[in-house]
PDB file of N, CA and C in Angstrom:
ATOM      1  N   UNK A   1       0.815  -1.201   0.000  1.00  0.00           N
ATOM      2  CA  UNK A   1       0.000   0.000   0.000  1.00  0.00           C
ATOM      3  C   UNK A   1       0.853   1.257   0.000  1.00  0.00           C
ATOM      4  N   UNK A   2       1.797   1.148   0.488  1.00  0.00           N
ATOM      5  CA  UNK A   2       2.831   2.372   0.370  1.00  0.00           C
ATOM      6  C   UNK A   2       3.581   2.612  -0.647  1.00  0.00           C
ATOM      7  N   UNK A   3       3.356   1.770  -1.852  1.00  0.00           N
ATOM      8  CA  UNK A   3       3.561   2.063  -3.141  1.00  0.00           C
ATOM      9  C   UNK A   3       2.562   2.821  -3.444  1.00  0.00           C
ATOM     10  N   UNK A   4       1.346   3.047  -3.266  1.00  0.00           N
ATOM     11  CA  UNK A   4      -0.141   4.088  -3.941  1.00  0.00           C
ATOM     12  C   UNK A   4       0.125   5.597  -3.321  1.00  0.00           C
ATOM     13  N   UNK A   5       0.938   5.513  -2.196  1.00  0.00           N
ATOM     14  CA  UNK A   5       1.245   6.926  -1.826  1.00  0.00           C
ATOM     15  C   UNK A   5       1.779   7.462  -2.262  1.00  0.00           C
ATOM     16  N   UNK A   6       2.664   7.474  -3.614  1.00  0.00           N
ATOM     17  CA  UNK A   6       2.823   8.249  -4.705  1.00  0.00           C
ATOM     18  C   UNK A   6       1.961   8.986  -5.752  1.00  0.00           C
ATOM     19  N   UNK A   7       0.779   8.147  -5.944  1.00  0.00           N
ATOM     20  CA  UNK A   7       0.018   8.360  -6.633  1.00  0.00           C
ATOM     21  C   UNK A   7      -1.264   9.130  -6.111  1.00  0.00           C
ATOM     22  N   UNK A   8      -1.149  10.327  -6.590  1.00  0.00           N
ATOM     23  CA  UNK A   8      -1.978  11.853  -6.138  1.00  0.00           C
ATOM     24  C   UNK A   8      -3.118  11.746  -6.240  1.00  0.00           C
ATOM     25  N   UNK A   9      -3.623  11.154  -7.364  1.00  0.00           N
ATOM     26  CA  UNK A   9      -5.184  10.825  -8.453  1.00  0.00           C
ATOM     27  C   UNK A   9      -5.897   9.754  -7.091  1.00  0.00           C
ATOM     28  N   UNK A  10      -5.289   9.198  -6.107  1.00  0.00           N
ATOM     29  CA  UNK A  10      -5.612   7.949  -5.060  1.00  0.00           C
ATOM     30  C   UNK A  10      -6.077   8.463  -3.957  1.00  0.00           C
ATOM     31  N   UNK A  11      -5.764   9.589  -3.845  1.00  0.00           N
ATOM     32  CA  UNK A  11      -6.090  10.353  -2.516  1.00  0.00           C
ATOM     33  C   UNK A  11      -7.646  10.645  -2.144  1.00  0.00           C
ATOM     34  N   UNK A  12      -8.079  10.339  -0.936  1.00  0.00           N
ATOM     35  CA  UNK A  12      -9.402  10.695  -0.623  1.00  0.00           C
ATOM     36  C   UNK A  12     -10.439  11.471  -1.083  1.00  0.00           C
ATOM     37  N   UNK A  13     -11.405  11.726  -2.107  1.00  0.00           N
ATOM     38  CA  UNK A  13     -12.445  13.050  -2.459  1.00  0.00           C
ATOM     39  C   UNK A  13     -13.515  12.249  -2.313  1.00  0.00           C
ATOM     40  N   UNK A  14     -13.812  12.933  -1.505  1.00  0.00           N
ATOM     41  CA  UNK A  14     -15.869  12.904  -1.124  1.00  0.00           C
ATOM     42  C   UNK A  14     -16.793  13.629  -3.105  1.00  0.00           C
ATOM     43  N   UNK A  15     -17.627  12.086  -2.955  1.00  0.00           N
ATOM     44  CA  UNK A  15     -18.148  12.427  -4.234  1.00  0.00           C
ATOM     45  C   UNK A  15     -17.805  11.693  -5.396  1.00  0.00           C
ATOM     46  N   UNK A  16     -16.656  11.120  -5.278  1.00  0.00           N
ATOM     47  CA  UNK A  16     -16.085  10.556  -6.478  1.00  0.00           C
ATOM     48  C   UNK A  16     -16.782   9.347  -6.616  1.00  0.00           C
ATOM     49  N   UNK A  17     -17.051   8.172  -7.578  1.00  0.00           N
ATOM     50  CA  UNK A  17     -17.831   6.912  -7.557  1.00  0.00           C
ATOM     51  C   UNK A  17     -16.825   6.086  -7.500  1.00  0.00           C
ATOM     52  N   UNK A  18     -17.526   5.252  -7.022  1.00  0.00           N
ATOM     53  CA  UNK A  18     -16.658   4.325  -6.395  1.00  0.00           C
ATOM     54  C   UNK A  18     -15.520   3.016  -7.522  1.00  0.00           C
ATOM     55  N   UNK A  19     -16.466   3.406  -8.704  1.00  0.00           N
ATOM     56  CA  UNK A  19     -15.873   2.584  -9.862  1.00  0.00           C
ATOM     57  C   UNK A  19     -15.095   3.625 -10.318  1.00  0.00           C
ATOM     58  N   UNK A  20     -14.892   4.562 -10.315  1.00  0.00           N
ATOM     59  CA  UNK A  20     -13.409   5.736 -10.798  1.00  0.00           C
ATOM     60  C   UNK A  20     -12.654   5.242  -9.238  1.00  0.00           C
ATOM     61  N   UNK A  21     -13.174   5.433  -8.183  1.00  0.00           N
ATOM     62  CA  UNK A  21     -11.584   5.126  -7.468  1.00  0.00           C
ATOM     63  C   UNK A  21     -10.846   3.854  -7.673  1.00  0.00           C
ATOM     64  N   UNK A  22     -11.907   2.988  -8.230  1.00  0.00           N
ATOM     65  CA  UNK A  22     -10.865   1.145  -8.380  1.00  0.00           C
ATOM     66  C   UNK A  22     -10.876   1.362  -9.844  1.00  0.00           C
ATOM     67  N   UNK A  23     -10.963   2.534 -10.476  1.00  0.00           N
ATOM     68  CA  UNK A  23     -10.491   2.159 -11.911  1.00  0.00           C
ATOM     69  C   UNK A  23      -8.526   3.054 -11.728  1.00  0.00           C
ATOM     70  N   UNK A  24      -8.613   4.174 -11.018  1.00  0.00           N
ATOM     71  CA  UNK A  24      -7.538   4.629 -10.474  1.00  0.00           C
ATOM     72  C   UNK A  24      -6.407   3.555  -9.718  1.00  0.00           C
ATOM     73  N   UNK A  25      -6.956   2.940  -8.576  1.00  0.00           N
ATOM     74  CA  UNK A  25      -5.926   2.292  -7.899  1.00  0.00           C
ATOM     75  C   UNK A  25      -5.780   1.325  -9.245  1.00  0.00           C
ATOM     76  N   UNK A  26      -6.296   0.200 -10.045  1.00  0.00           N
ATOM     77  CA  UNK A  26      -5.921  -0.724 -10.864  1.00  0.00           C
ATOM     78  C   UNK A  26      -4.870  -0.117 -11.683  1.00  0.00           C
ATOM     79  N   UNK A  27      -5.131   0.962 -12.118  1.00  0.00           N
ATOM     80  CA  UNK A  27      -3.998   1.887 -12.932  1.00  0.00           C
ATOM     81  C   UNK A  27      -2.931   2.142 -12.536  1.00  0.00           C
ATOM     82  N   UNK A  28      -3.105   2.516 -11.026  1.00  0.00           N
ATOM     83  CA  UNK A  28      -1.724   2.555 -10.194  1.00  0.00           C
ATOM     84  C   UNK A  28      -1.085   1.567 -10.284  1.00  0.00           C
ATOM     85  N   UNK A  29      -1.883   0.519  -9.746  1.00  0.00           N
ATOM     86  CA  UNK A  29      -0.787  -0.742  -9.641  1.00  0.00           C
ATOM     87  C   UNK A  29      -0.253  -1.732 -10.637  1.00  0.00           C
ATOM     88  N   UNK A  30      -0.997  -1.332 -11.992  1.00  0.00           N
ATOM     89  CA  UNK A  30      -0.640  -1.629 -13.221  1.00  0.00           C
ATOM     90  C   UNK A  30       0.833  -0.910 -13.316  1.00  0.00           C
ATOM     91  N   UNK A  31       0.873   0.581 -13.386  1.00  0.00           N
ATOM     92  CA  UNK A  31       1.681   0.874 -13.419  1.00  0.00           C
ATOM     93  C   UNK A  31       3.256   1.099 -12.562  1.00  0.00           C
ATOM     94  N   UNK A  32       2.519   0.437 -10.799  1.00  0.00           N
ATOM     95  CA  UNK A  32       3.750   0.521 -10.643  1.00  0.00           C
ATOM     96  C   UNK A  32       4.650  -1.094 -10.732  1.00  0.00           C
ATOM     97  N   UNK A  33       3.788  -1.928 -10.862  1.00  0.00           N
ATOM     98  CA  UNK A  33       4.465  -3.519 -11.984  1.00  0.00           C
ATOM     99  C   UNK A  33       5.005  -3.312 -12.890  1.00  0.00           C
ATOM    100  N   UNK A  34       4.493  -2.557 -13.908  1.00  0.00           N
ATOM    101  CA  UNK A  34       5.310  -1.985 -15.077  1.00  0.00           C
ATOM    102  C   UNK A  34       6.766  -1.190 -14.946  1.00  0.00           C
ATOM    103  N   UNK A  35       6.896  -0.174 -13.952  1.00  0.00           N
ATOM    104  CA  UNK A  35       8.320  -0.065 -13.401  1.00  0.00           C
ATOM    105  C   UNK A  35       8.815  -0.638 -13.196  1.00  0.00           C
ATOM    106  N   UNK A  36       8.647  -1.619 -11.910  1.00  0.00           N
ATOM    107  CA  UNK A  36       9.459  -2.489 -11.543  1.00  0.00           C
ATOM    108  C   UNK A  36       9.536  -3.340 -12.385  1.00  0.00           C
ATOM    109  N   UNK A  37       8.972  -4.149 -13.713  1.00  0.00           N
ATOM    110  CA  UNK A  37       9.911  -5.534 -14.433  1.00  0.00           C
ATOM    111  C   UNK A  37      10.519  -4.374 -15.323  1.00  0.00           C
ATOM    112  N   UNK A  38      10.192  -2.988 -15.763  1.00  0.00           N
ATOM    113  CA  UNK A  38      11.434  -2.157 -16.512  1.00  0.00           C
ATOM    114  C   UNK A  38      12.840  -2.184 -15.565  1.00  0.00           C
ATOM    115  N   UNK A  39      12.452  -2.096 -14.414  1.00  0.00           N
ATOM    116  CA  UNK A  39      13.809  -1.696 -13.945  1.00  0.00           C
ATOM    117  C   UNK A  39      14.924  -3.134 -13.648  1.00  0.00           C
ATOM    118  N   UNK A  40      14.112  -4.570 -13.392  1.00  0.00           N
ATOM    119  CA  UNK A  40      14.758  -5.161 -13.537  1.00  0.00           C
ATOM    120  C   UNK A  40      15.214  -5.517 -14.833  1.00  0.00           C
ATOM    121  N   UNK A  41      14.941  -5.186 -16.383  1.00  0.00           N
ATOM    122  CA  UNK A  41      15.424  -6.014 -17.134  1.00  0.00           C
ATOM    123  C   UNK A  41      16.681  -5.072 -17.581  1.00  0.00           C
TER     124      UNK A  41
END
């Protein structure tokens, strides 16, 4: 979870639906997998 605390778009807003915040975190964590196998290869 302390990998998403980079990611600004993740942060708490009253109002938002609930399928934009898990379409956000999936994106996050898509992308931060995608760093990490870049950085290992």
């Amino acid at each position: 979870m302390s990998w998403l605390a980079g990611c600004h778009r993740l942060h708490p807003r009253y109002g938002r639906k609930t399928e934009h915040s898990l379409a956000f975190t999936a994106t996050a964590c898509s992308l931060i997998c995608h760093r990490r196998l870049m950085a290992q290869g």
